[in-house]
PDB file of N, CA and C in Angstrom:
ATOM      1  N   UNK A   1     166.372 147.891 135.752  1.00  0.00           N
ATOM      2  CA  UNK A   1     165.099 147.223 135.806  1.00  0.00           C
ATOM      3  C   UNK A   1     165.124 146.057 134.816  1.00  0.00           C
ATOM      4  N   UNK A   2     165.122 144.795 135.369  1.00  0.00           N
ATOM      5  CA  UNK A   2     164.797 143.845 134.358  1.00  0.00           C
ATOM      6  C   UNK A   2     163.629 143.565 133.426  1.00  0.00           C
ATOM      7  N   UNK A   3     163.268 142.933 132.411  1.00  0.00           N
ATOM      8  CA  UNK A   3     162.406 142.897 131.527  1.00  0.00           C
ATOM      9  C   UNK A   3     161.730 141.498 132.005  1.00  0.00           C
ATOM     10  N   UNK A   4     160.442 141.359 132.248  1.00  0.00           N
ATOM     11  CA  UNK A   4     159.865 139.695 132.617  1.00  0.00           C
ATOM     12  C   UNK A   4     158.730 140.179 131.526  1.00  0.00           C
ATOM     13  N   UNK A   5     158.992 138.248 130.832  1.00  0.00           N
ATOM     14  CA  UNK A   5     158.345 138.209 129.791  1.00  0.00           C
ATOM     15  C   UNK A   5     156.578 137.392 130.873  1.00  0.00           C
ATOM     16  N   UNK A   6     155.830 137.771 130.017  1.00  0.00           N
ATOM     17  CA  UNK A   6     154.499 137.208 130.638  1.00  0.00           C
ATOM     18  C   UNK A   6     154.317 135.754 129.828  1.00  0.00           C
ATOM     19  N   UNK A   7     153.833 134.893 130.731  1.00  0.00           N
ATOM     20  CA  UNK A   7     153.573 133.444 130.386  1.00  0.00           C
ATOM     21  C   UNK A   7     151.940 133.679 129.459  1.00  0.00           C
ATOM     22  N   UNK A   8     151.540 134.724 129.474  1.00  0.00           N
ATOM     23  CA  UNK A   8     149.855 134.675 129.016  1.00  0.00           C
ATOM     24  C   UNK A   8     150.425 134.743 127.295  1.00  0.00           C
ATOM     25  N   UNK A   9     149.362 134.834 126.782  1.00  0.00           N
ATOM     26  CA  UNK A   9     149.112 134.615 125.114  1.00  0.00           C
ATOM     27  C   UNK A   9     148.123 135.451 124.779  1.00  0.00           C
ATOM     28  N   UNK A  10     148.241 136.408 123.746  1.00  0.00           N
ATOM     29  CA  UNK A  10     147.022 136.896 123.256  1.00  0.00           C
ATOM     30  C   UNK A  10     146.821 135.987 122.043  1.00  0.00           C
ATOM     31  N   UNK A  11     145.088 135.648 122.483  1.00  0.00           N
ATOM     32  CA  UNK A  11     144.353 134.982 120.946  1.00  0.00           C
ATOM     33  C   UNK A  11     143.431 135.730 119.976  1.00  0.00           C
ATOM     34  N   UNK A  12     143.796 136.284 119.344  1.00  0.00           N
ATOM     35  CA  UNK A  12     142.887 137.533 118.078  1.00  0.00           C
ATOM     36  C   UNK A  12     142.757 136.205 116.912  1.00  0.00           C
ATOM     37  N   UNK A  13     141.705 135.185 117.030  1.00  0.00           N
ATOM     38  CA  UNK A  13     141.487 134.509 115.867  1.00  0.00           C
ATOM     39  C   UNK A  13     139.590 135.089 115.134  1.00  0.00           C
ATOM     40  N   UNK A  14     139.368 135.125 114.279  1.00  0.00           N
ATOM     41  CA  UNK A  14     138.272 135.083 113.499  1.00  0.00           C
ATOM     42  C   UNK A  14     137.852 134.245 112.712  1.00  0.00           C
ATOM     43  N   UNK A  15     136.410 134.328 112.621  1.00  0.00           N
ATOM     44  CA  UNK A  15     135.885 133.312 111.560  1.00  0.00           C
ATOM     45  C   UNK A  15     135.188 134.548 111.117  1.00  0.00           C
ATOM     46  N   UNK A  16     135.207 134.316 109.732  1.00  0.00           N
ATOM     47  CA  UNK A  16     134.451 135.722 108.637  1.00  0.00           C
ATOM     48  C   UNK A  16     132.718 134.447 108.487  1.00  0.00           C
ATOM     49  N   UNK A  17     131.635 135.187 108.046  1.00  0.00           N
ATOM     50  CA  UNK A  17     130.937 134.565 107.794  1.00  0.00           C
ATOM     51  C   UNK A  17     129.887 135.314 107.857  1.00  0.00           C
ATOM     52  N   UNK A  18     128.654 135.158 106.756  1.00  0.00           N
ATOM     53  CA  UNK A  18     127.531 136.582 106.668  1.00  0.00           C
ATOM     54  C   UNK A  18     126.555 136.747 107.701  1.00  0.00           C
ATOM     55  N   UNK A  19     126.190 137.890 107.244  1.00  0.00           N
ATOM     56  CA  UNK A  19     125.398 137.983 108.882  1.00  0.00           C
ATOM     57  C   UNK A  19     124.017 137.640 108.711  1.00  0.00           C
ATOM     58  N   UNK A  20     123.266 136.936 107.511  1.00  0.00           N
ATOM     59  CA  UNK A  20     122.463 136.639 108.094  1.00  0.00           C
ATOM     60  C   UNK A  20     122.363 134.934 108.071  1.00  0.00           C
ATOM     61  N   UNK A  21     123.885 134.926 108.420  1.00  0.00           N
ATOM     62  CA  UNK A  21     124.005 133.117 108.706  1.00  0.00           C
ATOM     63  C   UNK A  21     124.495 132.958 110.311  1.00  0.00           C
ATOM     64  N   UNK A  22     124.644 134.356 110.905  1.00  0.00           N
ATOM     65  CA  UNK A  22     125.700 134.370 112.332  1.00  0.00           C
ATOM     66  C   UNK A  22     125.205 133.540 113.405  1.00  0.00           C
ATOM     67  N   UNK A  23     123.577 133.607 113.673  1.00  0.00           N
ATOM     68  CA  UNK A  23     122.917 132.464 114.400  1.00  0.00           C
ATOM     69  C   UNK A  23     123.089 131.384 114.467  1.00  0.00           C
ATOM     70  N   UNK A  24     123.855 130.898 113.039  1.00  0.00           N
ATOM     71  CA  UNK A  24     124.506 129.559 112.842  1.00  0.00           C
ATOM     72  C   UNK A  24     125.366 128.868 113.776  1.00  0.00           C
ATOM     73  N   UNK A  25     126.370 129.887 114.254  1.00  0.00           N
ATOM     74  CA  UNK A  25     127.769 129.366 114.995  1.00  0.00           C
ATOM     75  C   UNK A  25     127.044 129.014 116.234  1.00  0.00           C
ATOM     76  N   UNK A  26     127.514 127.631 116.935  1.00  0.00           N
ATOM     77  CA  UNK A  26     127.146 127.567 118.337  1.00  0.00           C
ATOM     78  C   UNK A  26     128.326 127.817 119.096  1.00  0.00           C
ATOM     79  N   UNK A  27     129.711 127.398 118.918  1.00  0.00           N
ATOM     80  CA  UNK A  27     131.085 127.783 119.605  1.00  0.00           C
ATOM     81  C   UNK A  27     132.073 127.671 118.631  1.00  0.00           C
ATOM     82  N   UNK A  28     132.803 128.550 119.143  1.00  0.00           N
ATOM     83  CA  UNK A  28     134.394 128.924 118.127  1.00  0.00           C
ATOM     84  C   UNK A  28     135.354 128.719 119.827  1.00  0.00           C
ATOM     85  N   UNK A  29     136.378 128.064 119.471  1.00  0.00           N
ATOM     86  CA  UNK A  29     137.471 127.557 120.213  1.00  0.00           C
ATOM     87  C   UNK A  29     138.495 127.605 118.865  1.00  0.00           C
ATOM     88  N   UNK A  30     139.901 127.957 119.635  1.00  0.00           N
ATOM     89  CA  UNK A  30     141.248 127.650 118.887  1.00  0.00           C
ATOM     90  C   UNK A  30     141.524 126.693 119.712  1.00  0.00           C
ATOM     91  N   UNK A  31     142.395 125.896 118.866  1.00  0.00           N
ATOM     92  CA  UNK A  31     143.145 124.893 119.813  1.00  0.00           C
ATOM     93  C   UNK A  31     144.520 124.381 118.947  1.00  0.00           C
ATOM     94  N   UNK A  32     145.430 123.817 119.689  1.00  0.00           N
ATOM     95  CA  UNK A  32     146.368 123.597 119.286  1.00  0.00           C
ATOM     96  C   UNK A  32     146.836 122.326 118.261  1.00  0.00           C
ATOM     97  N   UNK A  33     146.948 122.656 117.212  1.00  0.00           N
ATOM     98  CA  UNK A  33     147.170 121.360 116.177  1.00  0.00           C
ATOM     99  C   UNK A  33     148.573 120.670 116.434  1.00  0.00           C
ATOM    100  N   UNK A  34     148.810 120.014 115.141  1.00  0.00           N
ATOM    101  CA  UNK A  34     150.424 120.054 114.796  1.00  0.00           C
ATOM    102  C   UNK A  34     151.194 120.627 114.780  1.00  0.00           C
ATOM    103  N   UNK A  35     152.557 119.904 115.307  1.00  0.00           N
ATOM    104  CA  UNK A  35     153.802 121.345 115.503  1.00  0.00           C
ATOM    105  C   UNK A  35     153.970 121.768 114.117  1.00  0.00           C
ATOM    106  N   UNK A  36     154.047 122.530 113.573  1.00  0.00           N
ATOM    107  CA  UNK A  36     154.281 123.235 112.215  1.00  0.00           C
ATOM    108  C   UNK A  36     155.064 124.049 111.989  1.00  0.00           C
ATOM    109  N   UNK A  37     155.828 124.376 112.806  1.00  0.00           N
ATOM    110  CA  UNK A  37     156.513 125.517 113.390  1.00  0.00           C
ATOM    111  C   UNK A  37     156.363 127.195 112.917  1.00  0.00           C
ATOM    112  N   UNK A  38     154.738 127.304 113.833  1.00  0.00           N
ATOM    113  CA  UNK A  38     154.348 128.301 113.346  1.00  0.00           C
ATOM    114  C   UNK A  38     153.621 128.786 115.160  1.00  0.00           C
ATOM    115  N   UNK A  39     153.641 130.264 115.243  1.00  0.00           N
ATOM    116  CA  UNK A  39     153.381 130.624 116.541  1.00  0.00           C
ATOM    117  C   UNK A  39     151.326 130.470 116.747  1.00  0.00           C
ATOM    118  N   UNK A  40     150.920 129.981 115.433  1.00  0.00           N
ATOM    119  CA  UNK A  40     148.935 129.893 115.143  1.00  0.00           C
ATOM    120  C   UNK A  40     148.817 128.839 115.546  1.00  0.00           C
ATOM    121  N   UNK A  41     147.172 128.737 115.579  1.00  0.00           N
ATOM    122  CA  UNK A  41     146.503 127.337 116.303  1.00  0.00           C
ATOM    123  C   UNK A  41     145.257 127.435 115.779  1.00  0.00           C
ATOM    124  N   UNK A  42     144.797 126.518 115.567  1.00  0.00           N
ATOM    125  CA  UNK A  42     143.530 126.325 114.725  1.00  0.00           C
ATOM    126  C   UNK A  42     142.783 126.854 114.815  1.00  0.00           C
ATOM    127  N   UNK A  43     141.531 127.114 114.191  1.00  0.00           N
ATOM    128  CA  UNK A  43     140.480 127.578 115.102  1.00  0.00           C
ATOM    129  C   UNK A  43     138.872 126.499 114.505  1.00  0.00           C
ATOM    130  N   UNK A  44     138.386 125.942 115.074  1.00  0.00           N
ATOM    131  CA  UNK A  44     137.679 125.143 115.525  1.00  0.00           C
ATOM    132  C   UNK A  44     135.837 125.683 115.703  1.00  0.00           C
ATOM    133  N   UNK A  45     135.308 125.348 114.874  1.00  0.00           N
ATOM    134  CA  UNK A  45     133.953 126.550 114.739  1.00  0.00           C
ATOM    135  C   UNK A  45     132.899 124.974 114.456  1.00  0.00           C
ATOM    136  N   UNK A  46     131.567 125.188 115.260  1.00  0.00           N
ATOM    137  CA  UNK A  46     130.980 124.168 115.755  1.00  0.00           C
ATOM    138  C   UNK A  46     129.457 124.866 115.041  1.00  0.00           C
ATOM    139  N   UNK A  47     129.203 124.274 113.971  1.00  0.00           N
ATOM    140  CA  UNK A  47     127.817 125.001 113.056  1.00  0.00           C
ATOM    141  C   UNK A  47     126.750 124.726 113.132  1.00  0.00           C
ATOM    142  N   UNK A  48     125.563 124.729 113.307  1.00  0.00           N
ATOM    143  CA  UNK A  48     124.380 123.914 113.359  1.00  0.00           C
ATOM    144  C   UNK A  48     123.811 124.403 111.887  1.00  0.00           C
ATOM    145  N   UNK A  49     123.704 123.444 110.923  1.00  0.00           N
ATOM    146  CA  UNK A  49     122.706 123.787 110.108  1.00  0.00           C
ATOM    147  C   UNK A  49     121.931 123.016 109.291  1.00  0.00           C
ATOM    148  N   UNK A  50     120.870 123.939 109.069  1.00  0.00           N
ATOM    149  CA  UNK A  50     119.140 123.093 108.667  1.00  0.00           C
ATOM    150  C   UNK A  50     119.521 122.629 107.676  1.00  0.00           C
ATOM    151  N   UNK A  51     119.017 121.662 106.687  1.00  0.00           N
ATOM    152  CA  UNK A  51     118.848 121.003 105.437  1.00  0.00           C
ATOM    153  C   UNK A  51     117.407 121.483 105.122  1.00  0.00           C
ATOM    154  N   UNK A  52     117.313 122.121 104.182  1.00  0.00           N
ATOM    155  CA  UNK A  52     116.123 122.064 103.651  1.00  0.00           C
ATOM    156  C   UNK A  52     115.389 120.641 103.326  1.00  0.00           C
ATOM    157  N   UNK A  53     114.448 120.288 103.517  1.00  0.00           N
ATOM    158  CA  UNK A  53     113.689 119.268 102.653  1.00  0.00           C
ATOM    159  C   UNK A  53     112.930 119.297 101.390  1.00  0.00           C
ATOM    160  N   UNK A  54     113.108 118.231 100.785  1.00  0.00           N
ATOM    161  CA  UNK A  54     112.096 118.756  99.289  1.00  0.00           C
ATOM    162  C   UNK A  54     111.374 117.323  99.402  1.00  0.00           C
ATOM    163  N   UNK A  55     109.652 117.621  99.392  1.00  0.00           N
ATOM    164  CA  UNK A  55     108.494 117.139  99.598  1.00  0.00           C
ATOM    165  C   UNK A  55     108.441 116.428  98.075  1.00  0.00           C
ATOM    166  N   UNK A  56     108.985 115.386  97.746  1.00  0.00           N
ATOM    167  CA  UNK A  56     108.113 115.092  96.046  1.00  0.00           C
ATOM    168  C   UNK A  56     106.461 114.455  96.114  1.00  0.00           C
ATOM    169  N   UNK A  57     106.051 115.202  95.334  1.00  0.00           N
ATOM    170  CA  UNK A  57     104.437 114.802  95.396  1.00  0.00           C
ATOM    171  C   UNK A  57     104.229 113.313  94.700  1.00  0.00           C
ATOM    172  N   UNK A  58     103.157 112.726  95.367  1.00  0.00           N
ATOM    173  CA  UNK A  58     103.229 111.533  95.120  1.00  0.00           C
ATOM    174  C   UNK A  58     102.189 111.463  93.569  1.00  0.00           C
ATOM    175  N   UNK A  59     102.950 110.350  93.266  1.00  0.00           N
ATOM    176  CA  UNK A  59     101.897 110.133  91.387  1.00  0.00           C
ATOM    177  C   UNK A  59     100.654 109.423  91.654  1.00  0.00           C
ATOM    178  N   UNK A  60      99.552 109.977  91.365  1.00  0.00           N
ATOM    179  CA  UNK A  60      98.078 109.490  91.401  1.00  0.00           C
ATOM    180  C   UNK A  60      98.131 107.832  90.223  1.00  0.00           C
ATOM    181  N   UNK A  61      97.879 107.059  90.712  1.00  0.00           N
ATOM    182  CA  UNK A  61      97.669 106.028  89.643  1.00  0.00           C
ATOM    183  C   UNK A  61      96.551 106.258  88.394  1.00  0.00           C
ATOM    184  N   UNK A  62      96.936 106.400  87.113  1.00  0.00           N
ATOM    185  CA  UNK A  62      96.134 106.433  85.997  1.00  0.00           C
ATOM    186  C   UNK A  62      94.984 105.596  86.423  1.00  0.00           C
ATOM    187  N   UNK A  63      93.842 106.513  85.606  1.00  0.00           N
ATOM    188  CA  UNK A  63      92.538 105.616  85.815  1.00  0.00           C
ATOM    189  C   UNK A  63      92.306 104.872  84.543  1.00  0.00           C
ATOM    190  N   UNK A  64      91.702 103.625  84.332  1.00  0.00           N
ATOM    191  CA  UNK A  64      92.034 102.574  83.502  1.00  0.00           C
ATOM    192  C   UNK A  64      90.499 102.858  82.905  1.00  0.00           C
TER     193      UNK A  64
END
């Protein structure tokens, strides 16, 4: 019985990150970088996130 190797790839990549930030991620894709000569490929994580704003209160002009 001969041995045939499969053309498919398994991809087991992760992004660590807390959970009450996980709503954050909109897509995670790997993709292939530079040859490096390494059998990995990037992985590519697409974030949406808020900026807080800070309101400075405005200065009343001294009364004369």
């Amino acid at each position: 019985m001969a041995v045939t190797r499969s053309k498919q790839a398994s991809e087991i990549y992760h992004i660590i990150i807390n959970a009450n930030k996980k709503g954050a991620i909109e897509d995670v894709r790997s993709v292939r970088g530079p040859n490096i000569d390494s059998d990995h490929f990037f992985v590519k994580a697409v974030i949406k996130q808020k900026l807080s704003v800070i309101h400075k209160k405005k200065m009343k002009p001294a009364l004369k």
